[in-house]
N, C-alpha and C. Protein backbone atom coordinates (compact mmCIF):
# COMPACT_ATOMS: atom_id res chain seq x y z
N UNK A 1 0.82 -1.19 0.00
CA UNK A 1 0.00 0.00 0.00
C UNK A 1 0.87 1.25 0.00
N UNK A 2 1.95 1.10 0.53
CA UNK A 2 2.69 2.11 0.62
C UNK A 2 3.15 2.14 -0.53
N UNK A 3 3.69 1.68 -1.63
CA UNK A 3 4.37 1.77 -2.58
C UNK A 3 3.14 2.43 -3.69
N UNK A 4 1.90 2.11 -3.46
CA UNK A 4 0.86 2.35 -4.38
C UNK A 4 0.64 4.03 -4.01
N UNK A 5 0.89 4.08 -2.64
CA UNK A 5 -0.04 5.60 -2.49
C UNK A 5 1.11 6.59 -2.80
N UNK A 6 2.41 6.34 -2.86
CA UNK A 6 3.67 6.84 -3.37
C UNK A 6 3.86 7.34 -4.79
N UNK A 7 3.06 6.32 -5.51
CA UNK A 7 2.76 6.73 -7.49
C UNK A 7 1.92 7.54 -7.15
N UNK A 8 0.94 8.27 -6.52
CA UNK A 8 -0.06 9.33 -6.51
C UNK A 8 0.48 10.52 -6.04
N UNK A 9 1.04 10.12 -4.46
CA UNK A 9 1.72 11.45 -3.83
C UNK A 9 2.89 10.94 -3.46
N UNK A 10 4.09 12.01 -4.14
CA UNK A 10 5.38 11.51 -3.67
C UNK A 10 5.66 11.81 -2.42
N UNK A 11 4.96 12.96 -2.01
CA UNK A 11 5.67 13.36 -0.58
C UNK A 11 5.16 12.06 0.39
N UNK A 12 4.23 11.49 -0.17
CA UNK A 12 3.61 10.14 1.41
C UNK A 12 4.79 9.59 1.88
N UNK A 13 5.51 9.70 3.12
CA UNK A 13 6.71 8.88 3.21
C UNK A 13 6.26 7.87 4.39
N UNK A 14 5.40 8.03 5.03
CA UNK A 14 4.83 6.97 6.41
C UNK A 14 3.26 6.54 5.87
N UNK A 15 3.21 5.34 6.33
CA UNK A 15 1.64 4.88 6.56
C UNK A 15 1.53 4.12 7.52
N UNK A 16 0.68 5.07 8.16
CA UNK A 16 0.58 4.06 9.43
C UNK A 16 -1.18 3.64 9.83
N UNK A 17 -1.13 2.72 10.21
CA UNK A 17 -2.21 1.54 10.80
C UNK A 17 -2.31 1.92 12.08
N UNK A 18 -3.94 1.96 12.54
CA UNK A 18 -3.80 2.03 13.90
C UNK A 18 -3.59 0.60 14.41
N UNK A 19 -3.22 0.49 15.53
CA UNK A 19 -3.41 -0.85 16.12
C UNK A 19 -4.28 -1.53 17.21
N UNK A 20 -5.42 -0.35 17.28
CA UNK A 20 -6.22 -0.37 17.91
C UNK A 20 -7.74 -0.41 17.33
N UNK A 21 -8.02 -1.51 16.37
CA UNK A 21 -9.05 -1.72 15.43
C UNK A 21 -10.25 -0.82 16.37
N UNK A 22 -10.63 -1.24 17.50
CA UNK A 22 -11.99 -0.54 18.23
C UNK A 22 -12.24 0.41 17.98
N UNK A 23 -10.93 1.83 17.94
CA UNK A 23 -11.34 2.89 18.28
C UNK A 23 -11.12 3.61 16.85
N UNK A 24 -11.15 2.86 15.73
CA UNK A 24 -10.83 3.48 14.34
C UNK A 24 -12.15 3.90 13.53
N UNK A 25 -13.70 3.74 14.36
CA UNK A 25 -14.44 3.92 13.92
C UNK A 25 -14.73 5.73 14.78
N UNK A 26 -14.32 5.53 15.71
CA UNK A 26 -14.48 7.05 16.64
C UNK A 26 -13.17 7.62 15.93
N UNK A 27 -12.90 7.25 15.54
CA UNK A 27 -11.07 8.52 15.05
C UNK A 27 -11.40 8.99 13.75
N UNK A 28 -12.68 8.22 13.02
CA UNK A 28 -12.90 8.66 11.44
C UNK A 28 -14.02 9.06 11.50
N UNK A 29 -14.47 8.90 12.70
CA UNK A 29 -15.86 9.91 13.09
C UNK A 29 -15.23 11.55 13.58
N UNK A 30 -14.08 11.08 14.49
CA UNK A 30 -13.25 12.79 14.56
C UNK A 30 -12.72 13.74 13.50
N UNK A 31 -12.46 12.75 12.24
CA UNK A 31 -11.56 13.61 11.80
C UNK A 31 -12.76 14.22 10.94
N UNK A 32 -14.09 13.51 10.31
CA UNK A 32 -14.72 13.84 9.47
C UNK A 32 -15.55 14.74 10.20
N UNK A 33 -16.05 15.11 11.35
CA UNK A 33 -16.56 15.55 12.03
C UNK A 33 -15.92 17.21 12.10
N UNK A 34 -14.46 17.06 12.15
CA UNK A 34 -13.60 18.10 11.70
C UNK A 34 -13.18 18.92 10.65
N UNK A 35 -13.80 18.65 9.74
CA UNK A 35 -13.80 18.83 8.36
C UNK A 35 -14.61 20.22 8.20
N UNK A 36 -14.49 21.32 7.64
CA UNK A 36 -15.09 22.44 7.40
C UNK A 36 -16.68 22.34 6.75
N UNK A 37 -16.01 21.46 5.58
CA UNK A 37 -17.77 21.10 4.90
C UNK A 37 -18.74 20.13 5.39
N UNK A 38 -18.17 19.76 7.12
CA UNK A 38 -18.87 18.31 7.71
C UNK A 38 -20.61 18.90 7.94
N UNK A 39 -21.01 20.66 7.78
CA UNK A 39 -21.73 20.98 8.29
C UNK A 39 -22.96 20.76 6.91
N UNK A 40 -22.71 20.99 6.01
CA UNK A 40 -23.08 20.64 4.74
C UNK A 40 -23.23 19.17 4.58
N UNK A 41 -22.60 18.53 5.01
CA UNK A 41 -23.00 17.00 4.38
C UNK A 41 -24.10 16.24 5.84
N UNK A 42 -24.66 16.70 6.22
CA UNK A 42 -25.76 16.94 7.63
C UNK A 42 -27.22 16.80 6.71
N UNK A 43 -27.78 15.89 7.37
CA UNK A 43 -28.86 15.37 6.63
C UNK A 43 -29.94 15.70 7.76
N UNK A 44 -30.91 16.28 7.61
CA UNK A 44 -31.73 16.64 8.89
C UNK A 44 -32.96 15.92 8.22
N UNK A 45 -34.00 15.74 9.03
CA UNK A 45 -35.38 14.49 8.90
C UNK A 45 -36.26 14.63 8.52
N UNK A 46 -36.38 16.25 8.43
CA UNK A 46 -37.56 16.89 7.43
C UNK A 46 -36.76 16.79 5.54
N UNK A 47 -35.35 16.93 5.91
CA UNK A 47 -35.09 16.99 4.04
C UNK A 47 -35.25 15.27 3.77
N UNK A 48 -34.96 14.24 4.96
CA UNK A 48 -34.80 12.77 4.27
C UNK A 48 -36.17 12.12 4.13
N UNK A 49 -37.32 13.03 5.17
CA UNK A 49 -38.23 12.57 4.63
C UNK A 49 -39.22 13.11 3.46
N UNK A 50 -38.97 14.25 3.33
CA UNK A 50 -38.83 14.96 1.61
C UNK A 50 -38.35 14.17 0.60
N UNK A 51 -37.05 14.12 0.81
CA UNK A 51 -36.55 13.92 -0.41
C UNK A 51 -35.98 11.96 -0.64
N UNK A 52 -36.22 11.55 0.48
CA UNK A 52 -35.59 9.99 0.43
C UNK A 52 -34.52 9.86 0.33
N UNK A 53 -33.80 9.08 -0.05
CA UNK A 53 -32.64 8.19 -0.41
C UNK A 53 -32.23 9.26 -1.53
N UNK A 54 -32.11 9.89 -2.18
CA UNK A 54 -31.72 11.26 -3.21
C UNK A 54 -31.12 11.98 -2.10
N UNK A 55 -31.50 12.71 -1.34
CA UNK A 55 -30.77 13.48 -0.65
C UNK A 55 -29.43 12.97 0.08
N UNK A 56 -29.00 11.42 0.05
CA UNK A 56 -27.76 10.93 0.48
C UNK A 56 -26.95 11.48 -0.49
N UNK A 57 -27.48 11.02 -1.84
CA UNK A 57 -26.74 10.86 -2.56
C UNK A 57 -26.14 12.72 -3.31
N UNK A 58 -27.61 13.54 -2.40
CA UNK A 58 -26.63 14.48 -3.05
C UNK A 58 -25.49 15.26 -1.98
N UNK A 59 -25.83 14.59 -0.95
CA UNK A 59 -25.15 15.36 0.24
C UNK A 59 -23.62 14.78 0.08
N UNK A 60 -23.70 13.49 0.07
CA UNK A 60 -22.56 12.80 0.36
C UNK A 60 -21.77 12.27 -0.93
């Protein structure tokens, strides 16, 4: 994997794995959560029940 993500970006020089499988679902909930446009991709219950299964697809 490392050699693959290296042909895309040369600067990648580490990849690292957590080693703590449990908590890799809360760490990609942090980082995306952190994200500037995380507030935009927010699906509230009046648009999903408007718009259905379409509004995933345009949010996300």
């Amino acid at each position: 994997l490392q050699k693959e993500m290296t042909k895309f970006h040369s600067n990648v020089n580490v990849l690292d794995a957590f080693t703590q499988p449990e908590y890799q679902a809360w760490i990609g909930g942090s980082i995306l959560a952190s994200l500037p446009d995380f507030q935009t991709m927010l699906i509230s219950k009046p648009d999903y029940t408007k718009q259905g299964i379409q509004v995933v697809h345009e949010k996300c």
